[in-house]
PDB file of N, CA and C in Angstrom:
ATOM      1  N   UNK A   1       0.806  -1.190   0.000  1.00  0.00           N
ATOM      2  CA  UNK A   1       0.000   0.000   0.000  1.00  0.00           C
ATOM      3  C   UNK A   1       0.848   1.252   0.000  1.00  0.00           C
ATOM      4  N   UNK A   2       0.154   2.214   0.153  1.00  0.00           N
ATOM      5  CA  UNK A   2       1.121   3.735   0.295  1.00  0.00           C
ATOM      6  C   UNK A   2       1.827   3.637   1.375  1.00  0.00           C
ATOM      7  N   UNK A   3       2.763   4.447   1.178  1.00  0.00           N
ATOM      8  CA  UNK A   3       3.532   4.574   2.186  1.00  0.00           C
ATOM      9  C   UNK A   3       2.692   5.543   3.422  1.00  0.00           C
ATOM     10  N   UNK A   4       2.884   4.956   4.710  1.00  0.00           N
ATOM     11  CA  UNK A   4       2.281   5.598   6.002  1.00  0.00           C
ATOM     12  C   UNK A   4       1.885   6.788   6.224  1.00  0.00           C
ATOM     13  N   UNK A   5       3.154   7.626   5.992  1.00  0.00           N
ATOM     14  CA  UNK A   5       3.271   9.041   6.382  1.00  0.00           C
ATOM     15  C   UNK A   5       3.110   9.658   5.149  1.00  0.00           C
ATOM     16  N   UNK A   6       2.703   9.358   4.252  1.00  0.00           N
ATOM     17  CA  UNK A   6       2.079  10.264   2.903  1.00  0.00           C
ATOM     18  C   UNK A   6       3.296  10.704   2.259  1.00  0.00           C
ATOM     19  N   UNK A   7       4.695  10.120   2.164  1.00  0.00           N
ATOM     20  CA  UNK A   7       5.571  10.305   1.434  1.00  0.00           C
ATOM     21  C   UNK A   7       5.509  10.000   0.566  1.00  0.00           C
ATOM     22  N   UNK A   8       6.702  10.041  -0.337  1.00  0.00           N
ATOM     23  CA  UNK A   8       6.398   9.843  -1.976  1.00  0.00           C
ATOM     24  C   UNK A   8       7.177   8.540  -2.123  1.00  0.00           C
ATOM     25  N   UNK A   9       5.850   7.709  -3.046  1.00  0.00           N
ATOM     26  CA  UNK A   9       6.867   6.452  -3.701  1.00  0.00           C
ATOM     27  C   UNK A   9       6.083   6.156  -4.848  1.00  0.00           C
ATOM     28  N   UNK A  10       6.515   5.198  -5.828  1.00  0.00           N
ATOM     29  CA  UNK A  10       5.787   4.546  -6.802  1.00  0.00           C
ATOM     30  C   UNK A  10       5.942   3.148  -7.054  1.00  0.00           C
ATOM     31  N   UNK A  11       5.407   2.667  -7.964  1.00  0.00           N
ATOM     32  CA  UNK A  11       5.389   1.209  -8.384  1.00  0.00           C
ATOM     33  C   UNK A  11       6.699   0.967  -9.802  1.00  0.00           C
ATOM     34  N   UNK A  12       7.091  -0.137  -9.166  1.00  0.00           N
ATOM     35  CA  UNK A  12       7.668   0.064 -10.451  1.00  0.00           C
ATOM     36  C   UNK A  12       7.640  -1.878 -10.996  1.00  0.00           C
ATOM     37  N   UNK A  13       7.057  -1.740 -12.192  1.00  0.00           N
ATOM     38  CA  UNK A  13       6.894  -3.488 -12.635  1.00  0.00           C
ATOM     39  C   UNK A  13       7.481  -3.181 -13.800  1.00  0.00           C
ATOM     40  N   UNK A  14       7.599  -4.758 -13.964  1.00  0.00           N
ATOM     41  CA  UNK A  14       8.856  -5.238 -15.662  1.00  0.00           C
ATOM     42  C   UNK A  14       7.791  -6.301 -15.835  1.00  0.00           C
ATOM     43  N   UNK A  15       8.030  -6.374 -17.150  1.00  0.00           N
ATOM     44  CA  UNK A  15       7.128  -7.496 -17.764  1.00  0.00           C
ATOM     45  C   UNK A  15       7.903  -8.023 -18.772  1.00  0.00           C
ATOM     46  N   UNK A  16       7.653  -9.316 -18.825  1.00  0.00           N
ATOM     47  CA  UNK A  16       8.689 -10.368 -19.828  1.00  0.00           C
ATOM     48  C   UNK A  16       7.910 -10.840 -20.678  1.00  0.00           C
ATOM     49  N   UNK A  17       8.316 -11.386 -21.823  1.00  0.00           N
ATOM     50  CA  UNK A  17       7.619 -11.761 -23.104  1.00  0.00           C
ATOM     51  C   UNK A  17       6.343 -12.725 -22.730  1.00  0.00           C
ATOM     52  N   UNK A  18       6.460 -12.955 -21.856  1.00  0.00           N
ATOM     53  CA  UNK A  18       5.129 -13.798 -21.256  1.00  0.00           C
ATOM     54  C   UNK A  18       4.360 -12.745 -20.902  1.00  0.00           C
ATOM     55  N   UNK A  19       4.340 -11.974 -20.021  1.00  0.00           N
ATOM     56  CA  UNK A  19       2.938 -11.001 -19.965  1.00  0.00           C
ATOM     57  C   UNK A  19       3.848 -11.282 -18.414  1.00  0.00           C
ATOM     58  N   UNK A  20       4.086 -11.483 -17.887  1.00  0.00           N
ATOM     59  CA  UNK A  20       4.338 -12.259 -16.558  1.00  0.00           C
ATOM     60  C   UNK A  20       4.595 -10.791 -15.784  1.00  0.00           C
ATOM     61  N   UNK A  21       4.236  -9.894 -14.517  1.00  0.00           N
ATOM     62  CA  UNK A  21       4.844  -9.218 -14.113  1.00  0.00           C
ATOM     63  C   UNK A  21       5.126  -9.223 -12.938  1.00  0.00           C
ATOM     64  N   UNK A  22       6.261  -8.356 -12.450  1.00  0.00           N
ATOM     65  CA  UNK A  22       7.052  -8.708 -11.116  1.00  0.00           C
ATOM     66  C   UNK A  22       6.805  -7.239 -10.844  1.00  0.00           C
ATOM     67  N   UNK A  23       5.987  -6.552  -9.624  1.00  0.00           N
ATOM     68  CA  UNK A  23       6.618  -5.445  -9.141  1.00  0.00           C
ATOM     69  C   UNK A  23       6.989  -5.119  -7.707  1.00  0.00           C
ATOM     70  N   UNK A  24       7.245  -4.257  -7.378  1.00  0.00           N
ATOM     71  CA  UNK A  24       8.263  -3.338  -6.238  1.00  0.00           C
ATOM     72  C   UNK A  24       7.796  -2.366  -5.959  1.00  0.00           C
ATOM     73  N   UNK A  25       7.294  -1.873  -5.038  1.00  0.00           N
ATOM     74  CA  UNK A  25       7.265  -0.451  -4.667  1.00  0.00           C
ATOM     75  C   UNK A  25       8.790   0.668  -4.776  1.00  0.00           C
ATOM     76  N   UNK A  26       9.064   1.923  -5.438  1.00  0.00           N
ATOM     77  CA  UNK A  26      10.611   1.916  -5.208  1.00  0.00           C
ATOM     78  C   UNK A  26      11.109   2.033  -4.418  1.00  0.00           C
ATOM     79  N   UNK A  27      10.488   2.583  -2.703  1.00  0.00           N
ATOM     80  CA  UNK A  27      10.796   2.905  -1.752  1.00  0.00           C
ATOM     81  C   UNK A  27      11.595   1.085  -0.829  1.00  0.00           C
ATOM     82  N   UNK A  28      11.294   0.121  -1.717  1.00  0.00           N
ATOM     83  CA  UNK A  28      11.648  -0.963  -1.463  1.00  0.00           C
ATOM     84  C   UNK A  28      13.368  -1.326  -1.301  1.00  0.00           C
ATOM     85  N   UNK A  29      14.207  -0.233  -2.074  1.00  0.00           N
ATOM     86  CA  UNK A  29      15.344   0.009  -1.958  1.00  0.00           C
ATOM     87  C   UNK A  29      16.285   0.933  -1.111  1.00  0.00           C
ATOM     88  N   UNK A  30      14.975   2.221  -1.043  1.00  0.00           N
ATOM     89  CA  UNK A  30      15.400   3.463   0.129  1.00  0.00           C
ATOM     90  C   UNK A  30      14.016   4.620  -0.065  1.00  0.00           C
ATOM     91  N   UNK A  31      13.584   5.270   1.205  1.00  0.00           N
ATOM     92  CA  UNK A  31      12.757   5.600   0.825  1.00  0.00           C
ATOM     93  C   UNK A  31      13.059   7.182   0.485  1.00  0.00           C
ATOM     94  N   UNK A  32      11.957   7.479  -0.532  1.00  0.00           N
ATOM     95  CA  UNK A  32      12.252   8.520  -1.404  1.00  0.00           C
ATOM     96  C   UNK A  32      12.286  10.140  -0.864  1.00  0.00           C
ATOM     97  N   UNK A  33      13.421  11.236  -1.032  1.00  0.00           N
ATOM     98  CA  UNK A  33      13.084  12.241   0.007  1.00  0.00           C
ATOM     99  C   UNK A  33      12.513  13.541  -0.727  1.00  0.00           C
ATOM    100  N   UNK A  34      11.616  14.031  -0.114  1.00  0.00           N
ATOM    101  CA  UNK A  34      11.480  14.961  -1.132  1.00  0.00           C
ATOM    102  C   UNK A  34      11.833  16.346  -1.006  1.00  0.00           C
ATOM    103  N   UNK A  35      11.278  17.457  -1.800  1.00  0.00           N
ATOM    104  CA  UNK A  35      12.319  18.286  -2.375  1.00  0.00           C
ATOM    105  C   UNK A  35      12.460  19.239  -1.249  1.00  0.00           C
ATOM    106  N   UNK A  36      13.647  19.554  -1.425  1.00  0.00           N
ATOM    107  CA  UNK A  36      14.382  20.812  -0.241  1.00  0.00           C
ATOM    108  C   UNK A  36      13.366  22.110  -0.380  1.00  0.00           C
ATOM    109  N   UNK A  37      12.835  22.481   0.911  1.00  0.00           N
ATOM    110  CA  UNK A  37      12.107  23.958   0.885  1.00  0.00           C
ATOM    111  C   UNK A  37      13.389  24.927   1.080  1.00  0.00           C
ATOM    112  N   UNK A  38      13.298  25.718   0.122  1.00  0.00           N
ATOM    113  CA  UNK A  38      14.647  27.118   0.243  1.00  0.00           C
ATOM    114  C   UNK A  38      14.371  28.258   0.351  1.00  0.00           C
ATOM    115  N   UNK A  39      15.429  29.040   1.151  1.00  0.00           N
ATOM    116  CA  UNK A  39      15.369  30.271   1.100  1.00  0.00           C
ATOM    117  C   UNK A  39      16.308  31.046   0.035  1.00  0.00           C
ATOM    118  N   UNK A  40      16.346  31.544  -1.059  1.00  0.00           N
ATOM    119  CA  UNK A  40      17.546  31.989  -1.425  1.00  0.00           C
ATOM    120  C   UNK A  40      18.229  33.460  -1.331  1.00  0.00           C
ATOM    121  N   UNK A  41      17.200  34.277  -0.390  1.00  0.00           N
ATOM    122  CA  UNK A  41      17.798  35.472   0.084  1.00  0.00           C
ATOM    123  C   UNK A  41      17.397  35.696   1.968  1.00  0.00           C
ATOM    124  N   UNK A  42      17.552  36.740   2.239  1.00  0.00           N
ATOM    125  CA  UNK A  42      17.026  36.955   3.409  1.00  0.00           C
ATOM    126  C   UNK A  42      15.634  38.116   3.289  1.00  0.00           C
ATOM    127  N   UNK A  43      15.945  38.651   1.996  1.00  0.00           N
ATOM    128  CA  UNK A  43      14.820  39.547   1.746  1.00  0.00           C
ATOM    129  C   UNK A  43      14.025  39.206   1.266  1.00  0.00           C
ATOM    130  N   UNK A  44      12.688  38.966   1.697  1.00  0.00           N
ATOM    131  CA  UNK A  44      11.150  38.482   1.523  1.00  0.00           C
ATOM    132  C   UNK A  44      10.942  39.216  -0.201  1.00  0.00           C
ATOM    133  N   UNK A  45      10.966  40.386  -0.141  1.00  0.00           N
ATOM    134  CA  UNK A  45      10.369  41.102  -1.171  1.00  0.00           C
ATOM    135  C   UNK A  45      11.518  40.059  -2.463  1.00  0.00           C
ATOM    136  N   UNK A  46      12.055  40.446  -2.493  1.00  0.00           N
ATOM    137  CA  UNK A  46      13.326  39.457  -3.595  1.00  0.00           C
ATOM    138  C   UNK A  46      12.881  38.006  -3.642  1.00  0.00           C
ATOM    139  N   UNK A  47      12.617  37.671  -2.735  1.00  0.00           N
ATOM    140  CA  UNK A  47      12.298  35.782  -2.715  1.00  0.00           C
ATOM    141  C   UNK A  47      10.534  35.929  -2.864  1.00  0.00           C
ATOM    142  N   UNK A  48       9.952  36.564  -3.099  1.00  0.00           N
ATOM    143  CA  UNK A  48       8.467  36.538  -3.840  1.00  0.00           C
ATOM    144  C   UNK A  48       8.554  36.922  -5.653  1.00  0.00           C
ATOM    145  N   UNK A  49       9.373  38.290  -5.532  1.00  0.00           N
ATOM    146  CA  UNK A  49       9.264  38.580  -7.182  1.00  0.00           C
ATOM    147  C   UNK A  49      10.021  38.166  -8.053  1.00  0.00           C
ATOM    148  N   UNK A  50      11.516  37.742  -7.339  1.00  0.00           N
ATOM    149  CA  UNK A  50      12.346  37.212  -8.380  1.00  0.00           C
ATOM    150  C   UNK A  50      12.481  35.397  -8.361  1.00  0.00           C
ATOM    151  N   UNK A  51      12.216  34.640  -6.977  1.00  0.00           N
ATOM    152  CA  UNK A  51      12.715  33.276  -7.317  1.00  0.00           C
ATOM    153  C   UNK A  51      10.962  32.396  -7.664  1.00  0.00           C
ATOM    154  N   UNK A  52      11.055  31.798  -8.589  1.00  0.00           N
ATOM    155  CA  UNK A  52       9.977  30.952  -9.166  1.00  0.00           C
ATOM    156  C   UNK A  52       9.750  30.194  -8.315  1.00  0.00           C
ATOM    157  N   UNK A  53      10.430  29.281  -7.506  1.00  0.00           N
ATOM    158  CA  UNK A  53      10.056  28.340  -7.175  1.00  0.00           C
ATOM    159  C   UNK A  53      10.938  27.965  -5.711  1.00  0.00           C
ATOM    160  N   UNK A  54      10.226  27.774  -4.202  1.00  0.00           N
ATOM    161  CA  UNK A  54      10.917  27.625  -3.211  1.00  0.00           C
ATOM    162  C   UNK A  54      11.412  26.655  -2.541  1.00  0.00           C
ATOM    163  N   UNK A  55      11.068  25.348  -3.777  1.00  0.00           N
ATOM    164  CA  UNK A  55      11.913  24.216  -3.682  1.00  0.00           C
ATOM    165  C   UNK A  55      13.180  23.948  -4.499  1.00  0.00           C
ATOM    166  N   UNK A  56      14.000  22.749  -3.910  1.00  0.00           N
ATOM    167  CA  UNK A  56      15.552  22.727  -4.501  1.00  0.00           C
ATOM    168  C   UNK A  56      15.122  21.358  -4.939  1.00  0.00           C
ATOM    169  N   UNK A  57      14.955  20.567  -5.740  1.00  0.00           N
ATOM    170  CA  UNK A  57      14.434  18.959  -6.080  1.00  0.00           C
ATOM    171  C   UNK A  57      16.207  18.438  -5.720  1.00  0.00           C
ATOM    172  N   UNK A  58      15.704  17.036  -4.808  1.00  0.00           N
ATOM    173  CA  UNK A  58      16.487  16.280  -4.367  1.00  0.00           C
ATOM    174  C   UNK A  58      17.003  15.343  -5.059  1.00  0.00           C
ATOM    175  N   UNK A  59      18.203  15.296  -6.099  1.00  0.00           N
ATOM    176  CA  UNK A  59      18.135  13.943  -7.266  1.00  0.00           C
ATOM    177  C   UNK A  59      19.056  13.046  -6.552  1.00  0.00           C
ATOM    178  N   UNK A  60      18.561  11.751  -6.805  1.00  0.00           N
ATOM    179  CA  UNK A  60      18.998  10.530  -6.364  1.00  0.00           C
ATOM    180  C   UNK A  60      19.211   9.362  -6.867  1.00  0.00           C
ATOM    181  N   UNK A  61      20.193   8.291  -6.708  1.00  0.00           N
ATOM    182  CA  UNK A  61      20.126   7.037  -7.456  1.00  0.00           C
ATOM    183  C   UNK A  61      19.868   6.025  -6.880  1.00  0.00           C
ATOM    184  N   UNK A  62      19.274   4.932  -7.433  1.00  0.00           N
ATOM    185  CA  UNK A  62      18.413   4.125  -6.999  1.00  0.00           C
ATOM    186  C   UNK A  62      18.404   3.165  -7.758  1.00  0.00           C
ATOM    187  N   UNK A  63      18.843   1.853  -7.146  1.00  0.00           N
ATOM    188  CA  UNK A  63      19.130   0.365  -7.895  1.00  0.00           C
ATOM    189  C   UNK A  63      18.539  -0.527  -7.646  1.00  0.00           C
ATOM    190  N   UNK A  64      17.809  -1.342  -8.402  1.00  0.00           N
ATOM    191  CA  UNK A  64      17.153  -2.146  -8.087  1.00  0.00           C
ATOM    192  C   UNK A  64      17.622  -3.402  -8.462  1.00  0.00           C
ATOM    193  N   UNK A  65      18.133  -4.554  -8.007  1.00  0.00           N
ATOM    194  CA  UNK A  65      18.405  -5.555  -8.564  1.00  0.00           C
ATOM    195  C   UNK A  65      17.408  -6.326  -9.324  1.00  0.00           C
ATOM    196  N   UNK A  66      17.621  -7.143 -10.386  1.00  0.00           N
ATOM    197  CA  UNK A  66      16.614  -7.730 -10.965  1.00  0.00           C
ATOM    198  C   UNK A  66      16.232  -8.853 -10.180  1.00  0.00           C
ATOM    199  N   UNK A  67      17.247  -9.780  -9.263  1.00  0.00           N
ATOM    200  CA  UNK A  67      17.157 -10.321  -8.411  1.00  0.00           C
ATOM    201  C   UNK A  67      15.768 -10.007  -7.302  1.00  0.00           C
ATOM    202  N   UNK A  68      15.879  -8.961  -7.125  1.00  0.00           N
ATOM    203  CA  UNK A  68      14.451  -8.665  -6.094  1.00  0.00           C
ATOM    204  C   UNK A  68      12.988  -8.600  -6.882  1.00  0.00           C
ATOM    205  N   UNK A  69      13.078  -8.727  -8.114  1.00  0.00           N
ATOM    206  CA  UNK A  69      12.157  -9.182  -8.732  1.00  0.00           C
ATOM    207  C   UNK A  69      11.394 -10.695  -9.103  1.00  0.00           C
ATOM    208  N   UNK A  70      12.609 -11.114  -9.114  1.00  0.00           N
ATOM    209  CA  UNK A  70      12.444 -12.580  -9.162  1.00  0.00           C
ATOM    210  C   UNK A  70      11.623 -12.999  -7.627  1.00  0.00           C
ATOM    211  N   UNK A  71      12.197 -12.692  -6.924  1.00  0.00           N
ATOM    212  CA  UNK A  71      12.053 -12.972  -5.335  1.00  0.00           C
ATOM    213  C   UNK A  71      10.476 -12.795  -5.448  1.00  0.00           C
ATOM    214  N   UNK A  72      10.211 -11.217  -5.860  1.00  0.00           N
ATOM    215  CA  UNK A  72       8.625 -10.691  -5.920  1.00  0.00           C
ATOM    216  C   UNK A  72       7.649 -11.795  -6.724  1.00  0.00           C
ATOM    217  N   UNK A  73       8.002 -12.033  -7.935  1.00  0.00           N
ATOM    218  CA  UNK A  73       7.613 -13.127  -8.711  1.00  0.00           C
ATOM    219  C   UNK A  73       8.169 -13.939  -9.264  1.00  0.00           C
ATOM    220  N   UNK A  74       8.400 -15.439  -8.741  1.00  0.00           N
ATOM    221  CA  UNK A  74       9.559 -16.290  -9.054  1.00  0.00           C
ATOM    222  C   UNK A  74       9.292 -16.676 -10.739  1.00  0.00           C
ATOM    223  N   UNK A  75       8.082 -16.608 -11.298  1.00  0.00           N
ATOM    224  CA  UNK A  75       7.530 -16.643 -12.470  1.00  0.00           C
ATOM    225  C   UNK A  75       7.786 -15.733 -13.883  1.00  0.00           C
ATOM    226  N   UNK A  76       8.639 -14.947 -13.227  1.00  0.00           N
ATOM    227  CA  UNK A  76       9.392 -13.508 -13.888  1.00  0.00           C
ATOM    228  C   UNK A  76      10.361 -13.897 -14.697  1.00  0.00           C
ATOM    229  N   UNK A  77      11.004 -14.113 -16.018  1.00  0.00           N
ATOM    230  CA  UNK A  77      11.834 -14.355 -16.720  1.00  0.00           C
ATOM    231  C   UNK A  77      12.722 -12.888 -16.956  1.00  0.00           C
ATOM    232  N   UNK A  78      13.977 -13.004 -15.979  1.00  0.00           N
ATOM    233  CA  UNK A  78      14.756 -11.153 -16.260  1.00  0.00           C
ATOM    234  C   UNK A  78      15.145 -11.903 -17.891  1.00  0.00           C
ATOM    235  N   UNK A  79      15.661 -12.508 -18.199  1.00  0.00           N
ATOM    236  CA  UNK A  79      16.109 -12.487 -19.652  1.00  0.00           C
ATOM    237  C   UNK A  79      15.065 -12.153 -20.879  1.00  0.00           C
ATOM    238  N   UNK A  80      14.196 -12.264 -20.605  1.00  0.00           N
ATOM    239  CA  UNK A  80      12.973 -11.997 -21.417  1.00  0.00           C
ATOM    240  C   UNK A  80      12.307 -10.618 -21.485  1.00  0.00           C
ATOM    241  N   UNK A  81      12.708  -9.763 -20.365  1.00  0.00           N
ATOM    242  CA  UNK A  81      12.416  -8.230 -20.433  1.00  0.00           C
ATOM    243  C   UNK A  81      12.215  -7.944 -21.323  1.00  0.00           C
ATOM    244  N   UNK A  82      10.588  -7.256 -21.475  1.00  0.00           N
ATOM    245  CA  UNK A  82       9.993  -6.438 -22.673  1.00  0.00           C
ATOM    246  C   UNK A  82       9.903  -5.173 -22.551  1.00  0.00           C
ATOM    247  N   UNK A  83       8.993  -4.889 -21.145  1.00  0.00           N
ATOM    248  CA  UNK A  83       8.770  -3.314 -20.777  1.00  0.00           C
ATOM    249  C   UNK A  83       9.060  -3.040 -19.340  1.00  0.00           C
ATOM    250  N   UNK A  84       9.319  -1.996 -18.844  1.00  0.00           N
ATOM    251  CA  UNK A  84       9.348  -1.282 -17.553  1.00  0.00           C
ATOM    252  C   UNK A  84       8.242  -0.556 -17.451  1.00  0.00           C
ATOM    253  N   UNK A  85       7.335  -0.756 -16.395  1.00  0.00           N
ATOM    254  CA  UNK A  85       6.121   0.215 -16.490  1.00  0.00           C
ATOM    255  C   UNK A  85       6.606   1.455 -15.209  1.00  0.00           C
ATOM    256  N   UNK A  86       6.012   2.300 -14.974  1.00  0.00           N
ATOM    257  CA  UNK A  86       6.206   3.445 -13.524  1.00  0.00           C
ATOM    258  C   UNK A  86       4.595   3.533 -13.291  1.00  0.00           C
ATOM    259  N   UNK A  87       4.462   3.066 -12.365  1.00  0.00           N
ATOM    260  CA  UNK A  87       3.163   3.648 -11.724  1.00  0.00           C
ATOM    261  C   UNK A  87       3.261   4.341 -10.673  1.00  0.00           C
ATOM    262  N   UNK A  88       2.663   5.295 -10.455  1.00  0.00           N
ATOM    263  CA  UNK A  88       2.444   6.340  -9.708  1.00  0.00           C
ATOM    264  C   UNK A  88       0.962   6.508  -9.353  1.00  0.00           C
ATOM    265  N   UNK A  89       1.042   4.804  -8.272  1.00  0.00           N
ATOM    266  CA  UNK A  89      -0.019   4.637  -7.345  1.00  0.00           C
ATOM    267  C   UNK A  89       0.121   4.385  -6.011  1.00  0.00           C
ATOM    268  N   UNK A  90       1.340   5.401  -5.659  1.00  0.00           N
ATOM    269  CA  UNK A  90       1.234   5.146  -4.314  1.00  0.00           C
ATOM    270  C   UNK A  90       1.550   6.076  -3.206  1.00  0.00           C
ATOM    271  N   UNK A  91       0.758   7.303  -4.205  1.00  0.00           N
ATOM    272  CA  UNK A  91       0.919   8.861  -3.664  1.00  0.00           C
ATOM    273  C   UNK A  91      -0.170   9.762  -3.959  1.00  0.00           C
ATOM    274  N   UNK A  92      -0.526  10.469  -3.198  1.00  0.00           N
ATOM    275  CA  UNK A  92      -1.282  11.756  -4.137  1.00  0.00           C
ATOM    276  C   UNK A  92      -0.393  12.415  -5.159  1.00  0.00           C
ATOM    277  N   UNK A  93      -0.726  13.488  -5.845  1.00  0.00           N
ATOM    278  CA  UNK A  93      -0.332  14.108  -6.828  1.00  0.00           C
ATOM    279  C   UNK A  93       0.823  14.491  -6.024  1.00  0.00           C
ATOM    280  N   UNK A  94       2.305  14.446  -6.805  1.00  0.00           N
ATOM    281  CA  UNK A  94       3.246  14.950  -6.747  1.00  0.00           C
ATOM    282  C   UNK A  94       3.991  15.677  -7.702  1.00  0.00           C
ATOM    283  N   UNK A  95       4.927  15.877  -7.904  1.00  0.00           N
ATOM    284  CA  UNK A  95       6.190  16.111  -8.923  1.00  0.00           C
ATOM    285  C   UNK A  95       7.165  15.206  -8.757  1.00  0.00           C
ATOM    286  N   UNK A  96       7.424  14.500  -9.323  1.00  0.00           N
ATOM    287  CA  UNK A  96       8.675  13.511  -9.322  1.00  0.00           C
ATOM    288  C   UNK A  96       9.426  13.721 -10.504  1.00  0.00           C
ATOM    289  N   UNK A  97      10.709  13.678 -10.726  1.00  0.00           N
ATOM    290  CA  UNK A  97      11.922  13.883 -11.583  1.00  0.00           C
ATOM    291  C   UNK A  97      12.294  12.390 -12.264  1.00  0.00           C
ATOM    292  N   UNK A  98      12.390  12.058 -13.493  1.00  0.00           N
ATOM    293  CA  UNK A  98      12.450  10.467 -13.167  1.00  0.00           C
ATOM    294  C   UNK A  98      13.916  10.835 -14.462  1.00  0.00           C
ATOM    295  N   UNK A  99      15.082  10.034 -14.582  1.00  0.00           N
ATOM    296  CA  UNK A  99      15.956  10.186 -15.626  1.00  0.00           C
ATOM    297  C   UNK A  99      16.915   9.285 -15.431  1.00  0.00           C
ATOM    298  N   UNK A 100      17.678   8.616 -16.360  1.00  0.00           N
ATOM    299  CA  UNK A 100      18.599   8.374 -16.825  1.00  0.00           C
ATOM    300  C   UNK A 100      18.445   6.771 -16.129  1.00  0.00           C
ATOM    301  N   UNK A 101      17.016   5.806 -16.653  1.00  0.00           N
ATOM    302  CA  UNK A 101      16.737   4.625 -16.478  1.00  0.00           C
ATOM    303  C   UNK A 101      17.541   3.666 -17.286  1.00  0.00           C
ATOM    304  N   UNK A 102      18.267   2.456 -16.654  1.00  0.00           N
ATOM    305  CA  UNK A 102      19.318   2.509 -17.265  1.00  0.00           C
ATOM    306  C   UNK A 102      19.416   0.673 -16.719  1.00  0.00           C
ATOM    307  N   UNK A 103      20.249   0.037 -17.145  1.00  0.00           N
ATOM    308  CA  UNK A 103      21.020  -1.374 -16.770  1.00  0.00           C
ATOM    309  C   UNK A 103      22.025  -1.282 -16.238  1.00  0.00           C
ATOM    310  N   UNK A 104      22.457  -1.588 -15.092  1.00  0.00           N
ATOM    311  CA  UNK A 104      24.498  -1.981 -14.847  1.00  0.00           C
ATOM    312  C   UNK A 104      24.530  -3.377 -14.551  1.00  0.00           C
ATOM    313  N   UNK A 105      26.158  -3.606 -14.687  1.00  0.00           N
ATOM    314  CA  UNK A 105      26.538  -4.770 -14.457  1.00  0.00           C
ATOM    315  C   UNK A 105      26.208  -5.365 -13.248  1.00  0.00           C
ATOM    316  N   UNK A 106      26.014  -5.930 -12.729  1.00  0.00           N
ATOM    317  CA  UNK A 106      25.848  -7.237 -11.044  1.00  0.00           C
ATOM    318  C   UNK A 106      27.287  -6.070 -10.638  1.00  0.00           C
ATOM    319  N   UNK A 107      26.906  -5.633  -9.188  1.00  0.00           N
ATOM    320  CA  UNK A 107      27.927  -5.629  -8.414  1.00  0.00           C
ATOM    321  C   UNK A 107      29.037  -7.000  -7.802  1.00  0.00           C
ATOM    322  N   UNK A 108      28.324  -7.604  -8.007  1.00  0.00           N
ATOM    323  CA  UNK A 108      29.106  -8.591  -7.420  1.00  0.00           C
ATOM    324  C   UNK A 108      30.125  -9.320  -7.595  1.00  0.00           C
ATOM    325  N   UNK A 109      31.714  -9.063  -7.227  1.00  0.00           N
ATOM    326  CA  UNK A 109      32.723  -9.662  -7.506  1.00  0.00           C
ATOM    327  C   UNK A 109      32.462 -10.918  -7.875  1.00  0.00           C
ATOM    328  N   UNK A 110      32.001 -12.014  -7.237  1.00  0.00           N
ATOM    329  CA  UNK A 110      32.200 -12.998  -7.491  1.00  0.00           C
ATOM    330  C   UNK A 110      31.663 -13.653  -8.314  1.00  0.00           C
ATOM    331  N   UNK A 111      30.470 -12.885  -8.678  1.00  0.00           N
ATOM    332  CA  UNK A 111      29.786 -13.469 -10.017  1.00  0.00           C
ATOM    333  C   UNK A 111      29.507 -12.134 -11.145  1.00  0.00           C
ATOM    334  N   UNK A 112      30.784 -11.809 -11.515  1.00  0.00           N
ATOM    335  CA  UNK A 112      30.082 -10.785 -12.100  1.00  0.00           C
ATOM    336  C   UNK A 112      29.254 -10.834 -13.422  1.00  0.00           C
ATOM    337  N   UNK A 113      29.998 -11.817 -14.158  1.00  0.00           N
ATOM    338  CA  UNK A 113      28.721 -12.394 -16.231  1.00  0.00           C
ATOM    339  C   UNK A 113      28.129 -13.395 -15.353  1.00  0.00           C
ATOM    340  N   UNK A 114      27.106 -13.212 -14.487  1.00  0.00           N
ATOM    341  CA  UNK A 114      26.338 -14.216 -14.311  1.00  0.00           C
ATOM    342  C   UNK A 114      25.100 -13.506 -15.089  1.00  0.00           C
ATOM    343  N   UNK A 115      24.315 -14.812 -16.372  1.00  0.00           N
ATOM    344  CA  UNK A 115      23.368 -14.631 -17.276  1.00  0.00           C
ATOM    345  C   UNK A 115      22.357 -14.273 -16.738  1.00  0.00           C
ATOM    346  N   UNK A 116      21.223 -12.937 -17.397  1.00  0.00           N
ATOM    347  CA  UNK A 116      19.873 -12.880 -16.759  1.00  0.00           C
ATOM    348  C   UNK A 116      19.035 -14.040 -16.306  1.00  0.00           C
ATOM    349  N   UNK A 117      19.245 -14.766 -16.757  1.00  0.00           N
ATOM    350  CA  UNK A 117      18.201 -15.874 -16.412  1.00  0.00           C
ATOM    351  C   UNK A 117      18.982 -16.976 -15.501  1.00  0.00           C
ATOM    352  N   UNK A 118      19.832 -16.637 -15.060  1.00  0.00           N
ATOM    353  CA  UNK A 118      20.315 -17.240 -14.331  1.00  0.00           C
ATOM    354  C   UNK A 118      19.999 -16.948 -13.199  1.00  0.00           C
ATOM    355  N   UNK A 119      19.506 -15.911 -12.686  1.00  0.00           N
ATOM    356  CA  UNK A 119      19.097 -14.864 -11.398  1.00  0.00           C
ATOM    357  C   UNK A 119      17.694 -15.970 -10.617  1.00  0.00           C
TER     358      UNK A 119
END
């Protein structure tokens, strides 16, 4: 469900050539913080007419192993990845920043070419 205290999180599912989907809430990795309230002068009159906007957005990175998908749905084929969906059902209306969605290698020394479907 949502998170407790009305913070911000979303859904995030993968779907494999089967239809099959696995999802995660993202806060499942760390939970998400949101944006810095700022001051950028001490003078009121200046920080109404000249700054747009009195938040600083907080950017962050955030990894999800494909591994914790599997776990979510053991029925999940990672080698078969078709789509990444984002749902953004597990907040009221926000602003969220989303960029630079991406693949890396397995951290893991000891297995590092271990095959998607091997997971």
């Amino acid at each position: 469900g949502p998170p407790r205290d009305g913070g911000i999180d979303l859904t995030i599912e993968l779907v494999d050539a089967n239809q099959v989907v696995a999802r995660l809430p993202l806060s499942h990795v760390a939970p998400l913080q949101p944006a810095l309230h700022v001051t950028w002068t001490k003078w009121a009159y200046w920080e109404r007419t000249r700054n747009k906007s009195a938040v600083e957005p907080v950017l962050q990175t955030y990894e999800m192993p494909l591994r914790d998908f599997v776990d979510a749905n053991p029925d999940f084929t990672p080698s078969q990845l078709r789509e990444i969906r984002f749902r953004f059902d597990r907040m009221p209306s926000r602003v969220l920043l989303l960029d630079q969605v991406g693949f890396a290698s397995p951290p893991d020394p000891v297995a590092p070419n271990v095959p998607l479907d091997a997971l």
